[in-house]
Protein backbone atom coordinates (compact mmCIF):
# COMPACT_ATOMS: atom_id res chain seq x y z
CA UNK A 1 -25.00 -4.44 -57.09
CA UNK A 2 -26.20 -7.96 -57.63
CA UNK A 3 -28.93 -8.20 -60.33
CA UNK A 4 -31.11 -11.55 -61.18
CA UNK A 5 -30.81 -12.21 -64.72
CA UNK A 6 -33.75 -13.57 -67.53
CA UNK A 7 -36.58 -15.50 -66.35
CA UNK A 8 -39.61 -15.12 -64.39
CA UNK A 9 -38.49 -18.31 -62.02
CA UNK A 10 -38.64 -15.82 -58.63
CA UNK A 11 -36.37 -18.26 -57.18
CA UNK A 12 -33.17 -17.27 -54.88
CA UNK A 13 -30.35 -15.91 -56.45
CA UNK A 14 -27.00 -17.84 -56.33
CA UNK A 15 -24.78 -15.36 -56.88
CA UNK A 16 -22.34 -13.80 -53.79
CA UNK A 17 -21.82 -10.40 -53.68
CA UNK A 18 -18.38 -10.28 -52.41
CA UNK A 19 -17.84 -6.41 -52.64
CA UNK A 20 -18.38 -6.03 -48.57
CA UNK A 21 -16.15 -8.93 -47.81
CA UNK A 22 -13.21 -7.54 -50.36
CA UNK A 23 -13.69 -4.17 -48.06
CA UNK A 24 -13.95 -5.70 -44.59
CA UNK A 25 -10.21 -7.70 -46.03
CA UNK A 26 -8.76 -4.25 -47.05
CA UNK A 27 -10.08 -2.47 -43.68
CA UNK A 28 -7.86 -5.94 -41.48
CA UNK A 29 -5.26 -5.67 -43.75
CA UNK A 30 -4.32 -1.95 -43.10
CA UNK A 31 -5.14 -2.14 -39.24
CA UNK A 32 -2.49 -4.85 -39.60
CA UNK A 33 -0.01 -3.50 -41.59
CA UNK A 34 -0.51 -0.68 -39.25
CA UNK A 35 0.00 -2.47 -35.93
CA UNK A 36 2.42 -5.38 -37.20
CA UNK A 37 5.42 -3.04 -36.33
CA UNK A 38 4.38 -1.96 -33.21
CA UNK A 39 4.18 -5.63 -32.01
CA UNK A 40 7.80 -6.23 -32.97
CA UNK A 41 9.09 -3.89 -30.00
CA UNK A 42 10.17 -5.21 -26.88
CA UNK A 43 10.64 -3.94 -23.52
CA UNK A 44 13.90 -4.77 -21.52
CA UNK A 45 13.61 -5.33 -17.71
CA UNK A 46 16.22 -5.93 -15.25
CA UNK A 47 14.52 -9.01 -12.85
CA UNK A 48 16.01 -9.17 -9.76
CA UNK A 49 18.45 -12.20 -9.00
CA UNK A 50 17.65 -14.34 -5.78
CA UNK A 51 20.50 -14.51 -2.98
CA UNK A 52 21.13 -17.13 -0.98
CA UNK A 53 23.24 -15.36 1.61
CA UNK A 54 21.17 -12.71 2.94
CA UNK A 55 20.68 -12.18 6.40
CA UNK A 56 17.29 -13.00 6.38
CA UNK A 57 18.41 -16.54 5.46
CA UNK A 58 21.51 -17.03 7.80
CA UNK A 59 18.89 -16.29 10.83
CA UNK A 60 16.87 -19.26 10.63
CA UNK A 61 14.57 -19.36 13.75
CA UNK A 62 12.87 -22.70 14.74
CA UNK A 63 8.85 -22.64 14.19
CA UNK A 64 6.70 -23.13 16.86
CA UNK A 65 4.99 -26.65 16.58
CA UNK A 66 1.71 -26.37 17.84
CA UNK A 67 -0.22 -30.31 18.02
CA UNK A 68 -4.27 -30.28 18.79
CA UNK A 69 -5.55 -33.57 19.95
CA UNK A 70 -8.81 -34.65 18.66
CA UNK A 71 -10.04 -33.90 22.41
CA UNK A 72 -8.96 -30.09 22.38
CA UNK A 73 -6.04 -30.97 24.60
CA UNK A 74 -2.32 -28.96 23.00
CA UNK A 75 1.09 -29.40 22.97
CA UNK A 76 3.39 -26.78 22.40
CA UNK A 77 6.71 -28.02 20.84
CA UNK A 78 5.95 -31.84 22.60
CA UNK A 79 4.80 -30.27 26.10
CA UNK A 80 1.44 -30.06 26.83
CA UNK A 81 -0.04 -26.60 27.51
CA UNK A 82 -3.47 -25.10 28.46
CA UNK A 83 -4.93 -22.13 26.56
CA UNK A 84 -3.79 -19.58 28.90
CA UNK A 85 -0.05 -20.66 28.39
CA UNK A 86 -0.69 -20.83 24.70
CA UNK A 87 -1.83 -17.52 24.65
CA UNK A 88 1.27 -16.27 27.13
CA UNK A 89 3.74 -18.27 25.15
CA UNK A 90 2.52 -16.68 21.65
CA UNK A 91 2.38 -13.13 23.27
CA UNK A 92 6.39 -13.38 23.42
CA UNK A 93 7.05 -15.20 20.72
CA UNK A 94 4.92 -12.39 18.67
CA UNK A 95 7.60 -9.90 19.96
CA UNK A 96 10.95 -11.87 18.84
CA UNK A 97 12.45 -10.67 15.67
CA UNK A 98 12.19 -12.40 13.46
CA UNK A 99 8.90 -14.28 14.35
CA UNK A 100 8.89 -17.39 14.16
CA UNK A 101 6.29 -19.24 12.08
CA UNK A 102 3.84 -21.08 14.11
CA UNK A 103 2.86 -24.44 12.74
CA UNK A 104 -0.53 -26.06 13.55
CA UNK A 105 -1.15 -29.75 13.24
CA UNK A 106 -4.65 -30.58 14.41
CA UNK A 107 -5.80 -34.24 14.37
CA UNK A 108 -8.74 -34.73 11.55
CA UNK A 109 -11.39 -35.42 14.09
CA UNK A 110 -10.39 -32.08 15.56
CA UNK A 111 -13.72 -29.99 15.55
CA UNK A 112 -12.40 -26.67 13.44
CA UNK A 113 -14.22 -24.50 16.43
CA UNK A 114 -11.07 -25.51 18.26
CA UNK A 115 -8.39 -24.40 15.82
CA UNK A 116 -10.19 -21.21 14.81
CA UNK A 117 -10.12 -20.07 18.09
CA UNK A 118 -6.06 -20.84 17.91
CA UNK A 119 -6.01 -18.93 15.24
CA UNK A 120 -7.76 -15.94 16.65
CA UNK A 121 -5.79 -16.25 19.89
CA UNK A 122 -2.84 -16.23 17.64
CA UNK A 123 -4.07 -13.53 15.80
CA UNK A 124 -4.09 -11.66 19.00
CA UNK A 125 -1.10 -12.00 19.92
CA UNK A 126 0.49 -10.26 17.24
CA UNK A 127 1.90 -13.43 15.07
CA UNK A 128 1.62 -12.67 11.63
CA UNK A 129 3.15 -16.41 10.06
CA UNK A 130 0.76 -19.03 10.97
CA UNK A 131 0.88 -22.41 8.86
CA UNK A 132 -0.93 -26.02 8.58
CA UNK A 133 1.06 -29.15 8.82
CA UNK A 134 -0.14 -32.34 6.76
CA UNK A 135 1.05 -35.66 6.41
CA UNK A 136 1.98 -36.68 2.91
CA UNK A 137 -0.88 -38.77 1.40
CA UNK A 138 -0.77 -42.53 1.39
CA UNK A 139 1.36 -43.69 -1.60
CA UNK A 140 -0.37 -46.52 -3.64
């Protein structure tokens, strides 16, 4: 208990009663010594190790490369298709096992309208890998 001392001066008192601090410290220093152990534990897992020569990776199937002009107009692998053939060509390519990816490349002018209605028609078909080509950006 901290107690003022002589004088009638009323001002603050500048002593620190440290009793509640030296408790709070003995409280963290149990819950430490308690849980310091515990932390020193470690679990042993067994990751899995990648294979290269699975069969998954000796089938390699070409993607699909799907091209949208900035006029709507398509070209399935370099031949030019309407949406009806799109759709029929995806239809049996969505049945092949393994599917092959199908890879858009749309032009940037492209109006997205055009290629979300690929992707829907796609999507209806059954394909389930359907990716975005890019070009690499300038260098400079």
């Amino acid at each position: 208990m901290a107690m003022s001392t002589g004088g009638n001066s009323g001002g603050p008192m500048s002593e620190i009663n440290v009793t509640p601090l030296v408790d709070v410290m003995l409280v963290l220093l149990i819950i430490f010594m308690i849980t310091a152990p515990l932390m020193s534990h470690s679990i042993t897992i067994e990751l899995p190790t990648a294979n290269p020569k699975t069969k998954d990776s000796e089938v390699l199937v070409p993607p699909l490369d799907l091209a949208i002009k900035q006029d709507g107009s398509m070209y399935l692998n370099d031949q030019p298709v309407t949406e009806a053939e799109l759709r029929a060509q995806l239809a049996v390519n969505a049945q092949k096992t393994p599917q092959p990816e199908l890879q858009i490349r749309a032009d940037k002018a492209t109006e997205f309208k055009i290629v979300k209605k690929v992707i829907g028609n796609a999507k209806d078909s059954g394909m389930v890998h359907v990716g975005f080509m890019t070009t690499d950006a300038p260098k400079g």
